[in-house]
C-alpha atoms as a PDB file:
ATOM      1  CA  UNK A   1      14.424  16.833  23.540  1.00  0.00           C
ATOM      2  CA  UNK A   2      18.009  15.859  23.450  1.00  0.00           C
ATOM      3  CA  UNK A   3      16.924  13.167  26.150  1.00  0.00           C
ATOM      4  CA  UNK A   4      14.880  11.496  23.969  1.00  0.00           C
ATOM      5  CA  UNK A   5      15.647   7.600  22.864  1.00  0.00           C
ATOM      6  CA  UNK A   6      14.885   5.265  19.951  1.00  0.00           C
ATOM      7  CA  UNK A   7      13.542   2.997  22.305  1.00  0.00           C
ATOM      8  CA  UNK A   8      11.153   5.993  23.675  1.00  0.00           C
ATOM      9  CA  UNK A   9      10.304   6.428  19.705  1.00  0.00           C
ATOM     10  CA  UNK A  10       9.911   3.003  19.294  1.00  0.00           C
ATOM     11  CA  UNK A  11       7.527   2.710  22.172  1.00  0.00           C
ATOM     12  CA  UNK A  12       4.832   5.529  20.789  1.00  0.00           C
ATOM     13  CA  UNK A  13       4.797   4.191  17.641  1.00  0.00           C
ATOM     14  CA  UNK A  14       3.719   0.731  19.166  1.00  0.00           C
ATOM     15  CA  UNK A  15       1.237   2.173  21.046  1.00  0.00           C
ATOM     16  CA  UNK A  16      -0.338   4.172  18.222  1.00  0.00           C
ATOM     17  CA  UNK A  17      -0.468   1.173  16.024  1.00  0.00           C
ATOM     18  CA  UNK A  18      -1.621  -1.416  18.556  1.00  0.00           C
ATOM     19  CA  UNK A  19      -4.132   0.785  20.583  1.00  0.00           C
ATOM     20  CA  UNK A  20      -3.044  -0.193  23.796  1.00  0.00           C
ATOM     21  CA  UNK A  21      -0.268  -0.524  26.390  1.00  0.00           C
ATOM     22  CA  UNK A  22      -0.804  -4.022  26.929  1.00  0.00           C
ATOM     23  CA  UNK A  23      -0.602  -5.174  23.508  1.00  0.00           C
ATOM     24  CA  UNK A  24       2.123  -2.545  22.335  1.00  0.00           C
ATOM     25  CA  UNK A  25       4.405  -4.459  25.395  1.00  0.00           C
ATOM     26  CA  UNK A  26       4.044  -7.680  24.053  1.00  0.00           C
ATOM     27  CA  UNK A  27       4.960  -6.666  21.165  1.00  0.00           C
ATOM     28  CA  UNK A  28       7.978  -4.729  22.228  1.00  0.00           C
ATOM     29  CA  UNK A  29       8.367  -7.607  24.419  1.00  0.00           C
ATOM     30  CA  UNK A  30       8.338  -5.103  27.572  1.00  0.00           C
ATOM     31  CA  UNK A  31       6.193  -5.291  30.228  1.00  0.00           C
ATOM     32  CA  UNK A  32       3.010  -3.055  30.602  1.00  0.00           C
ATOM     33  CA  UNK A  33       4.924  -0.833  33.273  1.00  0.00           C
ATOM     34  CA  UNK A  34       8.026  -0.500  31.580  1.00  0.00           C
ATOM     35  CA  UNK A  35       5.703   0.776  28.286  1.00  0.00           C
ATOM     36  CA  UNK A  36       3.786   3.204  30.617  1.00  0.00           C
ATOM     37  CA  UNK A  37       7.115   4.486  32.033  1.00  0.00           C
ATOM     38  CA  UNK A  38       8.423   4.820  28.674  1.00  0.00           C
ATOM     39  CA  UNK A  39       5.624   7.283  27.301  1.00  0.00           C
ATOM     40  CA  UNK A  40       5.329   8.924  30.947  1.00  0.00           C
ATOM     41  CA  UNK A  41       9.189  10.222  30.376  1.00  0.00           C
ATOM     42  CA  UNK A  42       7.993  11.712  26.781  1.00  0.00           C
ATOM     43  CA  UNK A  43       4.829  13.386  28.129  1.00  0.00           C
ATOM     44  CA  UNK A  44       6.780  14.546  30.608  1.00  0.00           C
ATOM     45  CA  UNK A  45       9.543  15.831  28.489  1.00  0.00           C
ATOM     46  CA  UNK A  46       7.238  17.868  26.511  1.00  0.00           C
ATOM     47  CA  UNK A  47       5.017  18.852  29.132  1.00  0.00           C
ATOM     48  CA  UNK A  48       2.304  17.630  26.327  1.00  0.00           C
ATOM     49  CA  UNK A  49      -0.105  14.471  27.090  1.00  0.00           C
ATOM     50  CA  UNK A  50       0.665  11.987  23.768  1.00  0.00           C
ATOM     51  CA  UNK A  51      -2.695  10.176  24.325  1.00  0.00           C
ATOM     52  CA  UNK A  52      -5.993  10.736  25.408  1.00  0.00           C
ATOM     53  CA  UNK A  53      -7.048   7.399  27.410  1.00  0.00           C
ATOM     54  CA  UNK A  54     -10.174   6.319  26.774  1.00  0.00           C
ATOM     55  CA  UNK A  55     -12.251   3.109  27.291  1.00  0.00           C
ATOM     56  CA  UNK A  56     -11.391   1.994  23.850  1.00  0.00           C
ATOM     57  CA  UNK A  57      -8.196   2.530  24.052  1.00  0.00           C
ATOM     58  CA  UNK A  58      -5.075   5.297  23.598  1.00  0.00           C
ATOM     59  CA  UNK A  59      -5.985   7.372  21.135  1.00  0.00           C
ATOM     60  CA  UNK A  60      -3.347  10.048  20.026  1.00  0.00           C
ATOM     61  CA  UNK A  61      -3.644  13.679  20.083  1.00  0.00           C
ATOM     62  CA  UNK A  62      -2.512  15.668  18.206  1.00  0.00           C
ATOM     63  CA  UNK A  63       1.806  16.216  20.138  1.00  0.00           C
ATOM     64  CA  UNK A  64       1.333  11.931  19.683  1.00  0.00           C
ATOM     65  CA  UNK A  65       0.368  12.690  15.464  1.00  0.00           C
ATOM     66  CA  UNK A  66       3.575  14.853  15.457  1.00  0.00           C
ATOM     67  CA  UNK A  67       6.124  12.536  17.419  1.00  0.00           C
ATOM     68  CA  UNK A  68       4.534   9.847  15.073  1.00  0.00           C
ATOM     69  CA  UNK A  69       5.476  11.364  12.451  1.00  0.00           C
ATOM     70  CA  UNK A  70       9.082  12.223  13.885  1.00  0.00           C
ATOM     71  CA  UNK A  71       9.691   8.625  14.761  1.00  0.00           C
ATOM     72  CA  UNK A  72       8.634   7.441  11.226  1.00  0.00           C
ATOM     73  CA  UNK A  73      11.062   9.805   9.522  1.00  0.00           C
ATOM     74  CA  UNK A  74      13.850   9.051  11.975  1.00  0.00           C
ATOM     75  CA  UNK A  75      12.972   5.289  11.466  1.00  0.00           C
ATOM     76  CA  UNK A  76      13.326   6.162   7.343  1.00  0.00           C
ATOM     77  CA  UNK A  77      16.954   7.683   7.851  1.00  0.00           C
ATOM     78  CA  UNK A  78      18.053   5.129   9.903  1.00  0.00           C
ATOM     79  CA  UNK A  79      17.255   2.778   6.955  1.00  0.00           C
ATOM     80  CA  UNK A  80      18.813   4.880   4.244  1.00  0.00           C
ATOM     81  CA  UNK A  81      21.765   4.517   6.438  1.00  0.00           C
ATOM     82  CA  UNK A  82      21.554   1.035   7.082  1.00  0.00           C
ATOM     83  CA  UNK A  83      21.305   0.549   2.598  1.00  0.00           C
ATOM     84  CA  UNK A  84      24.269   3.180   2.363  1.00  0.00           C
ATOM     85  CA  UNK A  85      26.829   1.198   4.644  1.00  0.00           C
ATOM     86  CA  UNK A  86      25.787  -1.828   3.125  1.00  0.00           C
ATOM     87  CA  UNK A  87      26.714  -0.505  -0.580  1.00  0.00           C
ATOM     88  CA  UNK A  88      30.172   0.404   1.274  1.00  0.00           C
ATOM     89  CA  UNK A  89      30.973  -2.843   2.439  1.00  0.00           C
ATOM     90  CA  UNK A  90      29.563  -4.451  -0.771  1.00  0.00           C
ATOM     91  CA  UNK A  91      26.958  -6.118   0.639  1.00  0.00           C
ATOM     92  CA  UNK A  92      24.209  -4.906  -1.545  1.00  0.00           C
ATOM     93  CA  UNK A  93      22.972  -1.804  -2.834  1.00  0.00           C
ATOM     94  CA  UNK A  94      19.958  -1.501  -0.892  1.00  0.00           C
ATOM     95  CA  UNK A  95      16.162  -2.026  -0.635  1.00  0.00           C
ATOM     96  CA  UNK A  96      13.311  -0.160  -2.296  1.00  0.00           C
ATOM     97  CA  UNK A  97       9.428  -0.602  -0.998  1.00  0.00           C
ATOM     98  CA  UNK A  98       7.220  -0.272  -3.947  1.00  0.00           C
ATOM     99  CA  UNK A  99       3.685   1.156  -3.906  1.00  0.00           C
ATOM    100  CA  UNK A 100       1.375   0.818  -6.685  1.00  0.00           C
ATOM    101  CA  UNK A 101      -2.631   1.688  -7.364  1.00  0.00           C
ATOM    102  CA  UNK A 102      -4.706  -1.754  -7.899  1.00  0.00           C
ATOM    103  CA  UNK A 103      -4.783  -0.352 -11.793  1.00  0.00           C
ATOM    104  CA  UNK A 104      -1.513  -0.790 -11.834  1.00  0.00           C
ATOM    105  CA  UNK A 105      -1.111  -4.114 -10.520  1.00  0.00           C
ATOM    106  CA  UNK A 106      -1.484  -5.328 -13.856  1.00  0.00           C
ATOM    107  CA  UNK A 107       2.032  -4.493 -14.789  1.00  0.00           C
ATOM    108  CA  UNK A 108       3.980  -3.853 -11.676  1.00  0.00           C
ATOM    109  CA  UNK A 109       4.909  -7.584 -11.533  1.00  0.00           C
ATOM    110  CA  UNK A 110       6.475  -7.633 -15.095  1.00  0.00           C
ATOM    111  CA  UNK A 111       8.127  -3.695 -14.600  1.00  0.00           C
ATOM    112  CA  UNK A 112       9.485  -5.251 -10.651  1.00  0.00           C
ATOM    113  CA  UNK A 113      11.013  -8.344 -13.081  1.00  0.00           C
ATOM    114  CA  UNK A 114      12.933  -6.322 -15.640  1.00  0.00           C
ATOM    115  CA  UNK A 115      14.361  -4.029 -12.841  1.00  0.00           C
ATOM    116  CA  UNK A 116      15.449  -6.709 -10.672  1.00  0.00           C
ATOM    117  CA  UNK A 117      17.119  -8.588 -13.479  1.00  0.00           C
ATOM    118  CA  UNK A 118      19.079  -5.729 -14.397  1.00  0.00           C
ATOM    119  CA  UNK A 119      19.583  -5.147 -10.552  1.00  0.00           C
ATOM    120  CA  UNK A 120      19.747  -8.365  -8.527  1.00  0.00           C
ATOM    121  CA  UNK A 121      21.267  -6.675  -5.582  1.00  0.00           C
ATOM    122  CA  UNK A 122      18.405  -4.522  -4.502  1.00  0.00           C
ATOM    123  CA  UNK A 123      15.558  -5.912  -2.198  1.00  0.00           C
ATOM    124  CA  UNK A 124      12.236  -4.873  -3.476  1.00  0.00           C
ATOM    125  CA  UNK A 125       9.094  -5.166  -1.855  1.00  0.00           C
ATOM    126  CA  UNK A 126       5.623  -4.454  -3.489  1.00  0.00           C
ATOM    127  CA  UNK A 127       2.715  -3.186  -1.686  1.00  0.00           C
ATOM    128  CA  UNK A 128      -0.879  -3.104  -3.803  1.00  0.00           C
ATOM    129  CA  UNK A 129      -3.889  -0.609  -2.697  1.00  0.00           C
ATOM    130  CA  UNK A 130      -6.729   1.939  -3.802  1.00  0.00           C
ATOM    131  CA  UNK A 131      -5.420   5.497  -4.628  1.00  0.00           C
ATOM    132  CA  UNK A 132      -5.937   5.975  -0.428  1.00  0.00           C
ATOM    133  CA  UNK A 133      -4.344   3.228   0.346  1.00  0.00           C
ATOM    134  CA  UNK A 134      -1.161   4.144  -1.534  1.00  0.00           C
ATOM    135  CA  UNK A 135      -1.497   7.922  -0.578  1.00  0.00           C
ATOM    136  CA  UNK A 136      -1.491   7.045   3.004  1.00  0.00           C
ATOM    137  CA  UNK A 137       1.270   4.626   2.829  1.00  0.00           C
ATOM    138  CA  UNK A 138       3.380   7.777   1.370  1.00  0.00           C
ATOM    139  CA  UNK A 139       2.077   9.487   4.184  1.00  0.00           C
ATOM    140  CA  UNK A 140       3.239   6.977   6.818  1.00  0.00           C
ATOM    141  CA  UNK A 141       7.073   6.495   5.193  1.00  0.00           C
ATOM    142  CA  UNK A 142       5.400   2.802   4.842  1.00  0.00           C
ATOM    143  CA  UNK A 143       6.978   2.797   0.981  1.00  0.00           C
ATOM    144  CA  UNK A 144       9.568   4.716  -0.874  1.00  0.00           C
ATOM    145  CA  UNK A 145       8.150   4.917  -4.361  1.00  0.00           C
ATOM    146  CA  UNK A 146       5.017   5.164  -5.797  1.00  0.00           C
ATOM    147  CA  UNK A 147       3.175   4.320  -9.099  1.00  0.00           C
ATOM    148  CA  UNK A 148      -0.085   5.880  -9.744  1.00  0.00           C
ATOM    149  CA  UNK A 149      -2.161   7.657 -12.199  1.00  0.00           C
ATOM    150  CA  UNK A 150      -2.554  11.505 -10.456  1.00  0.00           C
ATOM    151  CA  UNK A 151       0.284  12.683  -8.378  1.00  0.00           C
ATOM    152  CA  UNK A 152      -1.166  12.669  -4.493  1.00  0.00           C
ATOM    153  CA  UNK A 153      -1.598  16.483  -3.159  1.00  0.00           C
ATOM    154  CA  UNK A 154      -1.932  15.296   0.463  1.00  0.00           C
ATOM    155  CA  UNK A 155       1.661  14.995   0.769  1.00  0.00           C
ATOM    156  CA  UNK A 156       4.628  17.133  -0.330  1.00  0.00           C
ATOM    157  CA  UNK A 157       5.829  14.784  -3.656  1.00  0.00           C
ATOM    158  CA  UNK A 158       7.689  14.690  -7.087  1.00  0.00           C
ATOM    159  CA  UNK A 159       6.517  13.388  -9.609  1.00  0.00           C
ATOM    160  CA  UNK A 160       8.078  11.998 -12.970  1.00  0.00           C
ATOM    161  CA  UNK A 161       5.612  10.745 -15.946  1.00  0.00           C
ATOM    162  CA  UNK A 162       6.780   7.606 -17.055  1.00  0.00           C
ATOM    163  CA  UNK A 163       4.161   6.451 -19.411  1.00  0.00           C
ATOM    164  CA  UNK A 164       0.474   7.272 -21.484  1.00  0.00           C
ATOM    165  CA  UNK A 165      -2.816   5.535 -19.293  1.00  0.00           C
ATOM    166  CA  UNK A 166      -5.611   5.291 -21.712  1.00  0.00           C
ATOM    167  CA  UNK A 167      -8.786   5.477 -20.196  1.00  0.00           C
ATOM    168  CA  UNK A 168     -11.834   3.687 -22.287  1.00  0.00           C
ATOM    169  CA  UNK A 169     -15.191   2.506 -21.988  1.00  0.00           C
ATOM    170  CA  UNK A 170     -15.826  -1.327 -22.678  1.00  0.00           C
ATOM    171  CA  UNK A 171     -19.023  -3.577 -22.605  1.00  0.00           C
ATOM    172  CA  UNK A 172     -20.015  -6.940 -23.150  1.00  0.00           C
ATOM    173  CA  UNK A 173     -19.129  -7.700 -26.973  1.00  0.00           C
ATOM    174  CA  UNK A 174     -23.041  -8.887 -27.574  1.00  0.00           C
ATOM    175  CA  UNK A 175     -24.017  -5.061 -25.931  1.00  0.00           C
ATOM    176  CA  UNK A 176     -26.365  -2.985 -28.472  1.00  0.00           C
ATOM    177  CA  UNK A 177     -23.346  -0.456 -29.013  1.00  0.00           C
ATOM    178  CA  UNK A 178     -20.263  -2.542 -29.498  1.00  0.00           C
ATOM    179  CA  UNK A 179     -20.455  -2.481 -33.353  1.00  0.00           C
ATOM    180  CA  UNK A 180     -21.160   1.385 -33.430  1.00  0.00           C
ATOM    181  CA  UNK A 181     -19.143   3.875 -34.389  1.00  0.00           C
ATOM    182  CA  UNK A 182     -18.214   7.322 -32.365  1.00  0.00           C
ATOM    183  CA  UNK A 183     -20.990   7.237 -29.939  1.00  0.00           C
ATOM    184  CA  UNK A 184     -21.519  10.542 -28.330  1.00  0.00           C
ATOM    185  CA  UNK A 185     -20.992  11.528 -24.893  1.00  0.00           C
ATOM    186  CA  UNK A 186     -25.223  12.257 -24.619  1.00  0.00           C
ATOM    187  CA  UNK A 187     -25.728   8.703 -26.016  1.00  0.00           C
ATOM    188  CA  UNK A 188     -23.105   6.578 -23.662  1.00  0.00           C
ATOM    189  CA  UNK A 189     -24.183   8.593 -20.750  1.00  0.00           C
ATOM    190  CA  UNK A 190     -28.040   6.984 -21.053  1.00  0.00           C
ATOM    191  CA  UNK A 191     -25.976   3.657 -20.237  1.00  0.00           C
ATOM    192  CA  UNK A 192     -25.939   1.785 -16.880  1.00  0.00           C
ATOM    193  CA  UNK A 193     -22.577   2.486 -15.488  1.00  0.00           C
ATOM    194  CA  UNK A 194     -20.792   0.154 -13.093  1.00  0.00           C
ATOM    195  CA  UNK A 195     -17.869   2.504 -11.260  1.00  0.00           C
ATOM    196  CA  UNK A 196     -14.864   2.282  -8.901  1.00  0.00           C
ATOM    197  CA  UNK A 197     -15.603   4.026  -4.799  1.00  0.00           C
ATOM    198  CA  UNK A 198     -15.520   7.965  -4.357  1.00  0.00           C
ATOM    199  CA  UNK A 199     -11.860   9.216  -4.728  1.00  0.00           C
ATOM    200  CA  UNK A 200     -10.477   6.710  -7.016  1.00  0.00           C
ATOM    201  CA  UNK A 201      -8.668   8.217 -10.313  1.00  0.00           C
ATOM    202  CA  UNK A 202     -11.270   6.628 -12.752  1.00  0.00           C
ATOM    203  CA  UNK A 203     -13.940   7.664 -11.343  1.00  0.00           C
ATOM    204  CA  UNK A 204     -12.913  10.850 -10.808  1.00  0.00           C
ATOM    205  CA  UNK A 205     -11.823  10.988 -14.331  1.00  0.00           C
ATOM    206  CA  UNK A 206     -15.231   9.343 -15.343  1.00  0.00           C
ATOM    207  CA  UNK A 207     -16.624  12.503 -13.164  1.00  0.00           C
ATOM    208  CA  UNK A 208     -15.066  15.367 -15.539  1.00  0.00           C
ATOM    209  CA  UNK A 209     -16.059  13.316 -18.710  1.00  0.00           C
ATOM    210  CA  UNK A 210     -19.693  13.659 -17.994  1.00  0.00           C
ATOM    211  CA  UNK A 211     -19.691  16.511 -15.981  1.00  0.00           C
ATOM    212  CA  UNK A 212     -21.353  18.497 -18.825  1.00  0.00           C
ATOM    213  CA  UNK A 213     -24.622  15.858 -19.379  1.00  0.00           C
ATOM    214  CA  UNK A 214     -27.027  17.637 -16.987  1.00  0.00           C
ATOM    215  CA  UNK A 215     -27.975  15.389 -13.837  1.00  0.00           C
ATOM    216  CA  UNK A 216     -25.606  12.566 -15.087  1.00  0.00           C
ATOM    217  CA  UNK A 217     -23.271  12.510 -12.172  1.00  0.00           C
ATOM    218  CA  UNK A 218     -25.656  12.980  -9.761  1.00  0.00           C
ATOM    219  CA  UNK A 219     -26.239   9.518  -9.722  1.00  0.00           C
ATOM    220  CA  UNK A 220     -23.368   7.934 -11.553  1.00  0.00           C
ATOM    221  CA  UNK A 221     -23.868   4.126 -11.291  1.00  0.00           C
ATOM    222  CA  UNK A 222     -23.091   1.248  -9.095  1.00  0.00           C
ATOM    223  CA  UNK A 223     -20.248   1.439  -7.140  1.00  0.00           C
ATOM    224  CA  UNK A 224     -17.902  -1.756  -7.088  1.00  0.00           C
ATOM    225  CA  UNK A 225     -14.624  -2.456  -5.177  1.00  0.00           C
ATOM    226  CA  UNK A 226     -12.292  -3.468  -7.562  1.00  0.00           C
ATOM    227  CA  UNK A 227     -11.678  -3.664 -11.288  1.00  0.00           C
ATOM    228  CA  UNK A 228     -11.528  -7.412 -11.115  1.00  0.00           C
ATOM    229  CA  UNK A 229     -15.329  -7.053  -9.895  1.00  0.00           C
ATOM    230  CA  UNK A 230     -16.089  -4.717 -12.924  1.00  0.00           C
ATOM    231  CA  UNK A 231     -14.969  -6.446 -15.352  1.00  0.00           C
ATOM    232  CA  UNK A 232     -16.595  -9.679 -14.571  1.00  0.00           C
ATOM    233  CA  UNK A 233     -20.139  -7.740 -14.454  1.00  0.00           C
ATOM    234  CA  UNK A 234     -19.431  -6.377 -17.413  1.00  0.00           C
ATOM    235  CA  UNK A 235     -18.955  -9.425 -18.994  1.00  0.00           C
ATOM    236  CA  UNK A 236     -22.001 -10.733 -16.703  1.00  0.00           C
ATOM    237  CA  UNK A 237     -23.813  -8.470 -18.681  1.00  0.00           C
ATOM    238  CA  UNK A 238     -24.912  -5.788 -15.826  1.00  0.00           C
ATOM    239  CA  UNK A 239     -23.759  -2.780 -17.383  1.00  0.00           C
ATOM    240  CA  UNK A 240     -20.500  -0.788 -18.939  1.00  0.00           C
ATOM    241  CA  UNK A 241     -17.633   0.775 -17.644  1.00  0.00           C
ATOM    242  CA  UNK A 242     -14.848   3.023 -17.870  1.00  0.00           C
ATOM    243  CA  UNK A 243     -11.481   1.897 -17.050  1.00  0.00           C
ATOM    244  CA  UNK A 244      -7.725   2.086 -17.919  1.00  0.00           C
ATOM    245  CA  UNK A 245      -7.155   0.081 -21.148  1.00  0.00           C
ATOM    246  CA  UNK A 246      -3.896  -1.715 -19.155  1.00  0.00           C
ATOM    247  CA  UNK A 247      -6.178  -3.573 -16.358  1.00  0.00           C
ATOM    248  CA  UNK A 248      -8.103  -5.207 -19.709  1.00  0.00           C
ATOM    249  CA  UNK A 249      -5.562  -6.561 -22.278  1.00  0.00           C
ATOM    250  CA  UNK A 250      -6.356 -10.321 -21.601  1.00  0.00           C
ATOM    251  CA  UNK A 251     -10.270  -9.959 -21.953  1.00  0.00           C
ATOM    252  CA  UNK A 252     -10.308  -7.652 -25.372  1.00  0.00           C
ATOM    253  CA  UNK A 253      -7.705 -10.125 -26.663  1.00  0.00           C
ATOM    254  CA  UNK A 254     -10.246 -13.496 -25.907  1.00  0.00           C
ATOM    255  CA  UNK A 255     -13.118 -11.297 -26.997  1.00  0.00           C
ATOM    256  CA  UNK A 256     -14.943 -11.431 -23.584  1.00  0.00           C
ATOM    257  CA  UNK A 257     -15.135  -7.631 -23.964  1.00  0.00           C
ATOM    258  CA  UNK A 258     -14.910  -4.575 -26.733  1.00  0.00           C
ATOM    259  CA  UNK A 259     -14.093  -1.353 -26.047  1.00  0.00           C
ATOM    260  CA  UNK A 260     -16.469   1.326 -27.618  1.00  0.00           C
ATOM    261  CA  UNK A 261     -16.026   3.714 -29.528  1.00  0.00           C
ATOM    262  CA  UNK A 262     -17.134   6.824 -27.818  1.00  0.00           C
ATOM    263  CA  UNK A 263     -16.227  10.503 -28.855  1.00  0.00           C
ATOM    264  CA  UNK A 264     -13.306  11.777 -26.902  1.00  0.00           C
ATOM    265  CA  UNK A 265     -11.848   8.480 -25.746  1.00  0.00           C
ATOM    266  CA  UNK A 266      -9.516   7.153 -25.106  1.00  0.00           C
ATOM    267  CA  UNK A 267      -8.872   9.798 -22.467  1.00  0.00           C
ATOM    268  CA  UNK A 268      -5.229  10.092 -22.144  1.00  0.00           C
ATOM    269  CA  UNK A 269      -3.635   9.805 -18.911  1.00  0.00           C
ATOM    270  CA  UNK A 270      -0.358   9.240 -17.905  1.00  0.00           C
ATOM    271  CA  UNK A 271       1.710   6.818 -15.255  1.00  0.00           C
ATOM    272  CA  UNK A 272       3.437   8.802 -12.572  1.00  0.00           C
ATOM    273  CA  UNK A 273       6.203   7.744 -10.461  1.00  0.00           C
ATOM    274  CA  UNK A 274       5.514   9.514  -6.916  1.00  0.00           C
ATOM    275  CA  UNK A 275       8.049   9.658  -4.407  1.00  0.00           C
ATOM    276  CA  UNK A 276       7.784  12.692  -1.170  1.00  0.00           C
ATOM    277  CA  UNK A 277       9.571  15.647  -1.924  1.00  0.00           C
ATOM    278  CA  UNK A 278      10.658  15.804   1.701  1.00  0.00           C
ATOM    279  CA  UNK A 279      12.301  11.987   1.598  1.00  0.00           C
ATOM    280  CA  UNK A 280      15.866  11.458   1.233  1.00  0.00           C
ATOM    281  CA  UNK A 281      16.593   9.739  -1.900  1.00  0.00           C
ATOM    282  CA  UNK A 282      18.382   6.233  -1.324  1.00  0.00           C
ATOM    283  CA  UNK A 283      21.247   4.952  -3.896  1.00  0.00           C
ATOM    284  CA  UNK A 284      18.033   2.259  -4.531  1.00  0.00           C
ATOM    285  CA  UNK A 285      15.008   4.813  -5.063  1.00  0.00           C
ATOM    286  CA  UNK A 286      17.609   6.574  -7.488  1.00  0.00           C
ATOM    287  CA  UNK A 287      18.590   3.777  -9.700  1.00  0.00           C
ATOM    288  CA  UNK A 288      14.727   2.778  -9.799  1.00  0.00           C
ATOM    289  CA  UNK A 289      13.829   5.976 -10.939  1.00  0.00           C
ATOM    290  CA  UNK A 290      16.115   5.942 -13.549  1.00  0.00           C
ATOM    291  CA  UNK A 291      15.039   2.608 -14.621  1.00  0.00           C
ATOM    292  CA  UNK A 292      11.614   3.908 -14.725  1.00  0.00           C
ATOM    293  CA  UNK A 293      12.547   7.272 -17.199  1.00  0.00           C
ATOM    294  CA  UNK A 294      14.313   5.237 -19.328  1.00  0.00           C
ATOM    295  CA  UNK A 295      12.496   1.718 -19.371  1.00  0.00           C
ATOM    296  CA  UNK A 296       8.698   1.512 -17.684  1.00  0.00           C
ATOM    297  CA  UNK A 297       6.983   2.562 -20.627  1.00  0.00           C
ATOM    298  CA  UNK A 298       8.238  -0.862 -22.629  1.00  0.00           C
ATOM    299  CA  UNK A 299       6.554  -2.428 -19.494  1.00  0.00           C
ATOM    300  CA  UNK A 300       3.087  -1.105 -19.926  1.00  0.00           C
ATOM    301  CA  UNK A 301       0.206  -3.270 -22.487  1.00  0.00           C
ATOM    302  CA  UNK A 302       0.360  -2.659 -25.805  1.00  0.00           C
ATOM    303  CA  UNK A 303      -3.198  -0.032 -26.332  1.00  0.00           C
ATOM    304  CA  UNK A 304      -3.154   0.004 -30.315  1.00  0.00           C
ATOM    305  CA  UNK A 305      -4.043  -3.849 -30.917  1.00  0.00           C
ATOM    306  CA  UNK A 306      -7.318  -3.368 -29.022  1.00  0.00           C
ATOM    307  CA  UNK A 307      -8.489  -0.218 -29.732  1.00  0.00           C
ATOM    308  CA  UNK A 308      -8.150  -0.578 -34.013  1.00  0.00           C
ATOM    309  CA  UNK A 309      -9.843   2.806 -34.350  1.00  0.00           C
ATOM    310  CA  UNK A 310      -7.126   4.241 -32.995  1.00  0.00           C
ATOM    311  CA  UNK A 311      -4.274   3.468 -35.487  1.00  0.00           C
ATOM    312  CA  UNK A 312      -0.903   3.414 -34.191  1.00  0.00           C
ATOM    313  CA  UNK A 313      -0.344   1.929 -31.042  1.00  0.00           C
ATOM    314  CA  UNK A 314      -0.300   4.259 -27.804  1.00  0.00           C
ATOM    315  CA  UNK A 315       0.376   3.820 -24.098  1.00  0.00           C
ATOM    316  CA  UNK A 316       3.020   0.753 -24.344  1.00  0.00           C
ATOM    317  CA  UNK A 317       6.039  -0.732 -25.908  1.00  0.00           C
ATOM    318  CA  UNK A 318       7.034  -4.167 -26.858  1.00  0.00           C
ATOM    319  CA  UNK A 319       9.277  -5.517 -23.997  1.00  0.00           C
END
């Protein structure tokens, strides 16, 4: 193994992502031989093929999943290092790629704003995506950091709480219930629920909630991709939801929708900063995480103002 070479490492990783030698090589800017002598030295070195070739393609087995996943943690270090001898010749502090669920889009911009005005000198990038999407990103190395409402369990992490994530059910403010006062969980669950895809942390959250209304989650509602999508057919008038309070601030406060209020909600959640247990920690990821204990909850929507029956307000700070 001690023959091995970034460029070999470089190589595989092209090949997984592109499917094929031909298009791997032009983006290497190699030629198709030079690619296929490339990955022949690795098999070769570890007596193992890397890829099954098939007539779709190279598809990786699973010695090509594990030098993957080698060559994406060596490509990780390699960065850290790069950020580290740039904060000793003063060039910067470093870069941070930020990962955040679509719920929590809705305040990542304003959070990213605050930390980079306290720290100019680190480049941050943001990447947006379904609970999946995020998780597999941490599984990749594709981001350093991320924000989401249940710490993933497919991937060694740590986690830090950083804020409360209400959870509540709203509806259209003309809807039969909007005006009544603590539903119960038998009455909202007769209601036509629109609902994020399998796997997402509402729904799942949604799942537990109603778990004990016989036959209720057996057929939960209609299934739509994005909380942009929900809310608008809420307001459309096709059903209710439940959602985090901090994805609906602007809509309660115009009175295009009203949360209800149901027994038991809000359900309290809480914000999560997620970051693999098994990743070094760059001078960047550290100062963010700091900047998270200490300031992200100021960064999250005020809860009380729309939810009155709730009193005090909960799940945000003024900024």
């Amino acid at each position: 193994m001690r023959n091995l070479t970034l460029k070999q490492f470089k190589t595989v990783q092209a090949i997984v992502s592109h499917g094929k030698i031909v298009r791997a090589a032009k983006v290497l800017g190699l030629s198709p031989p030079a690619v296929t002598i490339q990955l022949r030295q690795v098999e070769e070195e570890f007596q193992l093929a890397l890829f099954d070739r098939t007539s779709d393609g190279m598809r990786p087995t699973a010695a090509g999943l594990a030098f993957v996943e080698t060559a994406q943690a060596i490509e990780e270090r390699l960065r850290l290092l790069e950020d580290k001898m740039d904060a000793i010749k003063g060039v910067r502090i470093g870069s941070l790629r930020l990962g955040v669920v679509s719920t929590a889009k809705y305040f990542a911009p304003r959070l990213m704003a605050g930390f980079m005005k306290d720290q100019p000198d680190i480049d941050m990038r943001l990447a947006i995506g379904n609970r999946a999407e995020t998780i597999n990103s941490l599984k990749n190395h594709d981001i350093d950091i991320a924000l989401m409402g249940r710490p993933a369990r497919e991937v060694p992490v740590r986690a830090s709480v950083f804020g409360d994530h209400p959870l509540v059910i709203i509806a259209p403010p003309d809807h039969k219930l909007a005006s009544a006062r603590e539903i119960s969980k038998e009455r909202i669950a007769e209601e036509h629920f629109l609902i994020r895809e399998p796997g997402s942390g509402t729904r799942i959250s949604l799942e537990i909630f109603l778990s004990d209304v016989p036959g209720r989650i057996d057929d939960l509602g209609v299934e739509m991709g994005s909380n942009e999508t929900i809310k608008q057919a809420v307001m459309a008038g096709l059903g209710i939801a439940f959602i985090s309070a901090h994805t609906i601030a602007a809509e309660t406060e115009a009175g295009r929708l009203v949360i209800l209020d149901v027994v038991g909600m809000p359900i309290r959640r809480q914000w999560f900063s997620v970051m693999r247990s098994d990743h070094a920690i760059s001078p960047a990821m550290a100062t963010f995480h700091d900047f998270l204990m200490r300031k992200g909850a100021m960064y999250l929507p005020l809860f009380g103002k729309l939810y009155p029956h709730e009193g005090p307000n909960i799940g945000g700070h003024a900024s």
